[in-house]
N, C-alpha and C. Protein backbone atom coordinates (compact mmCIF):
# COMPACT_ATOMS: atom_id res chain seq x y z
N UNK A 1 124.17 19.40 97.34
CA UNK A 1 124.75 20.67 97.78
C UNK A 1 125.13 20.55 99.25
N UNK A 2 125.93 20.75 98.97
CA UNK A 2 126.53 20.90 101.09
C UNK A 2 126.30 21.99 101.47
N UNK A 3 125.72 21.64 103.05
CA UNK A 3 126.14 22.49 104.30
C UNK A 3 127.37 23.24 104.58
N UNK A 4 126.80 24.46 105.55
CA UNK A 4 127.99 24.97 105.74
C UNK A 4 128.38 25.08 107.47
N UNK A 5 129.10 25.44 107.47
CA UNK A 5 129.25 25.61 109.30
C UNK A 5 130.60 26.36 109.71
N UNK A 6 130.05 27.15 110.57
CA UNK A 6 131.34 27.85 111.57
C UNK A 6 131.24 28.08 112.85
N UNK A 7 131.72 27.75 113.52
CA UNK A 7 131.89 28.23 115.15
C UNK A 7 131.86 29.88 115.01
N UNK A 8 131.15 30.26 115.88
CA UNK A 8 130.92 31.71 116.11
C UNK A 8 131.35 32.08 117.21
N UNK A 9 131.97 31.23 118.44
CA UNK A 9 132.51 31.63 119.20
C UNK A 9 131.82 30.93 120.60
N UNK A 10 132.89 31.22 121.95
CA UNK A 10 132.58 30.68 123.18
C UNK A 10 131.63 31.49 124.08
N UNK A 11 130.44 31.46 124.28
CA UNK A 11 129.38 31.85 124.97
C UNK A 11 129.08 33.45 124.70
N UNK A 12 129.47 34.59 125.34
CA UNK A 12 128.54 36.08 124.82
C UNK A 12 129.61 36.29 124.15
N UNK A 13 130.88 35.85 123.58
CA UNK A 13 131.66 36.48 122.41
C UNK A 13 130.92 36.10 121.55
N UNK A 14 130.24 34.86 121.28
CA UNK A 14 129.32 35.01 120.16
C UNK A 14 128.43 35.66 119.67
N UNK A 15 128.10 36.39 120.58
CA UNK A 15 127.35 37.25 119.79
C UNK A 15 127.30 38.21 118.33
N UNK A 16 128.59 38.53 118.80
CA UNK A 16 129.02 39.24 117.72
C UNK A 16 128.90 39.11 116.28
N UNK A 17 129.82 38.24 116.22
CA UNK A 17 129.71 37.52 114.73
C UNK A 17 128.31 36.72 114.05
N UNK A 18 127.26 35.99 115.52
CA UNK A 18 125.93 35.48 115.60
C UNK A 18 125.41 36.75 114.43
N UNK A 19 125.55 37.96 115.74
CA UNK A 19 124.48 39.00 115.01
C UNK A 19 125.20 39.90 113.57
N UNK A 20 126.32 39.97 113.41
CA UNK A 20 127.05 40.52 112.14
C UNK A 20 126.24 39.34 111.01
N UNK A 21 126.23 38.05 110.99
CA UNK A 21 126.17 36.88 109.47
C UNK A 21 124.63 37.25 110.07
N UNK A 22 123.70 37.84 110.74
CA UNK A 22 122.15 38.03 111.29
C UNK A 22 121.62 38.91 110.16
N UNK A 23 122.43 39.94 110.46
CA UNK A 23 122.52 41.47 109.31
C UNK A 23 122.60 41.34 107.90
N UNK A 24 123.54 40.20 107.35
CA UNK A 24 123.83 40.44 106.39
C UNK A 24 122.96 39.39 105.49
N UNK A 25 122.78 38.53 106.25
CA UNK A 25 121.49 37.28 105.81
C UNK A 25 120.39 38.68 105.72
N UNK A 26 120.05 38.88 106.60
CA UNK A 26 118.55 40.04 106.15
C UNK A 26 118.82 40.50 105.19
N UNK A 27 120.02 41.54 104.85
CA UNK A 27 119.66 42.62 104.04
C UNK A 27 119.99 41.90 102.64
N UNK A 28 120.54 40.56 102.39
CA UNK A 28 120.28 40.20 100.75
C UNK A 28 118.82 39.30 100.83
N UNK A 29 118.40 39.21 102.00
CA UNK A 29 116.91 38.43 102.13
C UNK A 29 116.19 39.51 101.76
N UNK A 30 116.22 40.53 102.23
CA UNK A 30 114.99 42.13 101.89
C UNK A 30 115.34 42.20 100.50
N UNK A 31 116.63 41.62 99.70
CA UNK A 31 116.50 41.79 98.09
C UNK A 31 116.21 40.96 97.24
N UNK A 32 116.06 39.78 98.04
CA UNK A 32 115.86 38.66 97.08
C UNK A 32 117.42 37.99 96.13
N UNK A 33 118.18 38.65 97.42
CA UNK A 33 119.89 38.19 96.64
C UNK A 33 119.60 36.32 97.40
N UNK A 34 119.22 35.65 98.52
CA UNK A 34 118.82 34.37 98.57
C UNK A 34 118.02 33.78 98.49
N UNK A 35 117.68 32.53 98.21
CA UNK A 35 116.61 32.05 98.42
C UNK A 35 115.66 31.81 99.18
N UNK A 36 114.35 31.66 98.84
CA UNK A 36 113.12 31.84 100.10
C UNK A 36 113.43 30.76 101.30
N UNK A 37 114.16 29.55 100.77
CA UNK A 37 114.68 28.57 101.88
C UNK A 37 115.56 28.96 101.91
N UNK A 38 117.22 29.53 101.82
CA UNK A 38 118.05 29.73 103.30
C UNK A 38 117.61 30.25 104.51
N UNK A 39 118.48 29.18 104.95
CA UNK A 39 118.24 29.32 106.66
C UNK A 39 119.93 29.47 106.83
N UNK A 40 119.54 30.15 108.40
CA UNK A 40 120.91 29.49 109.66
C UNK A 40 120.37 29.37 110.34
N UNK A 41 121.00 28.11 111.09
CA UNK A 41 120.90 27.31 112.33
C UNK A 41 121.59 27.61 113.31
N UNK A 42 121.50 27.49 114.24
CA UNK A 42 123.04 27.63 114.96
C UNK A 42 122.50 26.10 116.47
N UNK A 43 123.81 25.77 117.52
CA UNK A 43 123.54 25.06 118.46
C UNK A 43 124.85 25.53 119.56
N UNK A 44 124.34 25.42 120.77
CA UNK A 44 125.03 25.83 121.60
C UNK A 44 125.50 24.76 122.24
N UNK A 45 126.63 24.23 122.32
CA UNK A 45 127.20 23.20 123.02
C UNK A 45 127.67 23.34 124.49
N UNK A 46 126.74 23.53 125.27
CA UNK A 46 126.97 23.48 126.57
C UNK A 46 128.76 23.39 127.56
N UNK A 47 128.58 21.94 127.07
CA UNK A 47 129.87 21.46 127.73
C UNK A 47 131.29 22.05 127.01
N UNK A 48 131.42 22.33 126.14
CA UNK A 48 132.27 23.46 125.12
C UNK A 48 131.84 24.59 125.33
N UNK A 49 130.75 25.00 125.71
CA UNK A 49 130.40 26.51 125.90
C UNK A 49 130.57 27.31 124.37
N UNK A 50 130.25 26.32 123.49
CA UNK A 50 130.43 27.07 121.88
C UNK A 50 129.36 26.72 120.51
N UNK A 51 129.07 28.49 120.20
CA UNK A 51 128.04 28.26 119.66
C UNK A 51 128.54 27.88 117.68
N UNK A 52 127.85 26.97 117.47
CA UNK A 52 128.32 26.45 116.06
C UNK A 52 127.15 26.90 115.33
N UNK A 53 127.23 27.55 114.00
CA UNK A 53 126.45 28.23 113.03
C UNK A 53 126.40 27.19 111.87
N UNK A 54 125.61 27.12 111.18
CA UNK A 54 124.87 25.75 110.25
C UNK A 54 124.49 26.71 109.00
N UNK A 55 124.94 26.60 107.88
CA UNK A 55 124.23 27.19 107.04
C UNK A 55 123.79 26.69 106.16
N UNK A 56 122.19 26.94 105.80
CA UNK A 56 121.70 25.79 104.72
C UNK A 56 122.35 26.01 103.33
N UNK A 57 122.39 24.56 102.09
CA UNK A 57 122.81 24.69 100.80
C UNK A 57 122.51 26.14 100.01
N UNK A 58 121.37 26.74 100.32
CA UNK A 58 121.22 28.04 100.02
C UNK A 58 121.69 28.91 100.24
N UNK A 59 122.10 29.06 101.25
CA UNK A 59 123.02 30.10 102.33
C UNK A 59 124.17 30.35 101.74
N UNK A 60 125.00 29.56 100.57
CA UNK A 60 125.79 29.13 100.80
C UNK A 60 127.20 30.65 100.18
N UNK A 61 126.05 31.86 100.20
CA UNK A 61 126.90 32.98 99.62
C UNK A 61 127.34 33.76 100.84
N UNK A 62 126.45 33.39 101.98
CA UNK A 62 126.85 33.92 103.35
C UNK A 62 127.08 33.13 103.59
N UNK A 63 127.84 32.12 103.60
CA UNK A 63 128.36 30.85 104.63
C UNK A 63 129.70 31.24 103.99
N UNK A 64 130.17 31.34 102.94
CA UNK A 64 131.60 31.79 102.19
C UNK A 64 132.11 32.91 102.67
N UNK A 65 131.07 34.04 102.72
CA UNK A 65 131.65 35.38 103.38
C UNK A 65 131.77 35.86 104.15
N UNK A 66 131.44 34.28 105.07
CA UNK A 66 132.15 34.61 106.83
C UNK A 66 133.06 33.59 106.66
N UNK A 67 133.61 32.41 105.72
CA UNK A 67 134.51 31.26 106.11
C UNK A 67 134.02 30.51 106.55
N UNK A 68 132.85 30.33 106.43
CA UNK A 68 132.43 28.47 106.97
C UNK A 68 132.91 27.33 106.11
N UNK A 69 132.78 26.50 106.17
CA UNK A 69 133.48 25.27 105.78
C UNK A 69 132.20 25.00 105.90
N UNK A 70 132.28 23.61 104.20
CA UNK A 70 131.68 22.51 103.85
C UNK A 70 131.35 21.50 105.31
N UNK A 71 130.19 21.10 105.45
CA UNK A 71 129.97 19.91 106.10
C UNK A 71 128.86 19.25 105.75
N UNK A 72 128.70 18.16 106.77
CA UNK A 72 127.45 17.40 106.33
C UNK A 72 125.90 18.43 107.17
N UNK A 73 124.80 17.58 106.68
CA UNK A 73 123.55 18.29 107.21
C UNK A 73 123.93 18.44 108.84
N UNK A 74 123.51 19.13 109.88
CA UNK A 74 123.69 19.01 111.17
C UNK A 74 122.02 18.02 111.73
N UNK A 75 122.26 17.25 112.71
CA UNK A 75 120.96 16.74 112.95
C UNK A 75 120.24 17.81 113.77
N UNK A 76 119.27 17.16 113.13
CA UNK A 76 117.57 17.96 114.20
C UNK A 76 117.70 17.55 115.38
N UNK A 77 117.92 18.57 116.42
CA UNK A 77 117.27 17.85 117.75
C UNK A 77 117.03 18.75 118.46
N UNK A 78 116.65 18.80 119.95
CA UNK A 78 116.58 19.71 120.73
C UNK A 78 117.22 20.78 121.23
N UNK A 79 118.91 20.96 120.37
CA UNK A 79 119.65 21.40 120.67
C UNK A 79 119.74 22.45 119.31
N UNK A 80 119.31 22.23 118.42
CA UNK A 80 119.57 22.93 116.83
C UNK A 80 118.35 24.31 117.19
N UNK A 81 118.61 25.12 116.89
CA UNK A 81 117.62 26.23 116.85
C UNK A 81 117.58 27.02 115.18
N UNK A 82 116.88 27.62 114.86
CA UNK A 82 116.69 28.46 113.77
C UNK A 82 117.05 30.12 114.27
N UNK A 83 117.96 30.59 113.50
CA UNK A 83 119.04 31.76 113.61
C UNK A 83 118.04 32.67 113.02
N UNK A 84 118.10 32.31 111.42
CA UNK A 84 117.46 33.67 110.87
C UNK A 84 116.85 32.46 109.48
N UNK A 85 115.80 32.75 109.46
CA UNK A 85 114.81 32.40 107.45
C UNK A 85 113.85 31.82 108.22
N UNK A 86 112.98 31.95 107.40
CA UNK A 86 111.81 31.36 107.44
C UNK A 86 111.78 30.33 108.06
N UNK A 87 110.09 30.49 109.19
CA UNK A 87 109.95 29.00 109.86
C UNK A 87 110.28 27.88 108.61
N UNK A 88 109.85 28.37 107.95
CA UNK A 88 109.25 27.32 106.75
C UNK A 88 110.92 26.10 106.85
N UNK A 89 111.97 26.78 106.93
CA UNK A 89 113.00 26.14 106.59
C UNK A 89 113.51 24.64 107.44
N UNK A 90 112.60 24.39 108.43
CA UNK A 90 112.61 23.37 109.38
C UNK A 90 112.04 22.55 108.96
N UNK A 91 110.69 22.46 107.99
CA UNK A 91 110.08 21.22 106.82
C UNK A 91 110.53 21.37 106.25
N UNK A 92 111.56 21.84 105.16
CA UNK A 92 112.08 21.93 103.87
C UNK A 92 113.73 21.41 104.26
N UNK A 93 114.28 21.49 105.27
CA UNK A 93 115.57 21.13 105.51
C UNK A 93 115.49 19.73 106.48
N UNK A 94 114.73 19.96 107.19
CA UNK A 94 114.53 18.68 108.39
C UNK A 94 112.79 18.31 108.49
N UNK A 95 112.72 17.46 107.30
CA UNK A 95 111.16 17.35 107.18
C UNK A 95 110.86 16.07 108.48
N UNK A 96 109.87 15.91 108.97
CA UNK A 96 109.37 15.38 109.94
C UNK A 96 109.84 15.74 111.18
N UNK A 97 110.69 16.26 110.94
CA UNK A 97 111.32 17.28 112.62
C UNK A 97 110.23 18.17 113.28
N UNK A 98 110.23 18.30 114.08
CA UNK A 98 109.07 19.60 114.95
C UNK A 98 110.02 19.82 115.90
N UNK A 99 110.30 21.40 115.52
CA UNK A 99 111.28 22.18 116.51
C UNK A 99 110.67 22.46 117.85
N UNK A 100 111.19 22.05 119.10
CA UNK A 100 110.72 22.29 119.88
C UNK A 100 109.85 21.29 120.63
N UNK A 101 110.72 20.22 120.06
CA UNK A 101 110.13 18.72 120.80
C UNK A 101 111.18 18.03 120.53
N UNK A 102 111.08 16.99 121.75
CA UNK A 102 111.74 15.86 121.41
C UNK A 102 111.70 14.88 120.51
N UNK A 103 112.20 14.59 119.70
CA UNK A 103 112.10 13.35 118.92
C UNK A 103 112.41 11.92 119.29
């Protein structure tokens, strides 16, 4: 199953759209419309000043209904953060990763 991904935009315009796909991940999460593992990811690319949104294979009914595009997994690193799902989704998507360290 593929990843999904979309640019959300260049520095506080992102917000917007960040927190709109935030909302709508919750409220089919409070119904059990996804699975206990979707996640979003997102990473902020400094030198682009642009934040890119990651959505796991699960995700993949909110990754369509904002327009993300198919991609590959995004790597774990110090730069990947968890958006919205369960800690849990950082062993289940990026097992041996520990968020919040270097690897």
């Amino acid at each position: 199953m593929p990843w999904y991904s979309k640019n959300a935009g260049k520095g506080v315009a992102a917000f917007g759209p960040t927190h709109r796909m935030t909302e709508a991940f919750v409220a089919l999460a409070s119904d059990h419309s996804v699975s206990a593992d979707a996640a979003i990811f997102s990473r902020y690319d400094m030198h682009a000043d642009l934040v890119t949104l990651y959505f796991s294979p699960t995700a993949d009914v909110i990754a369509t209904a904002f327009g993300a595009t198919p991609c590959e997994r995004p790597t774990a690193d110090p730069d990947l953060a968890l958006l919205v799902g369960d800690f849990n989704s950082w062993a289940i998507h990026f097992p041996g990763h520990r968020p919040g360290t270097l690897d």
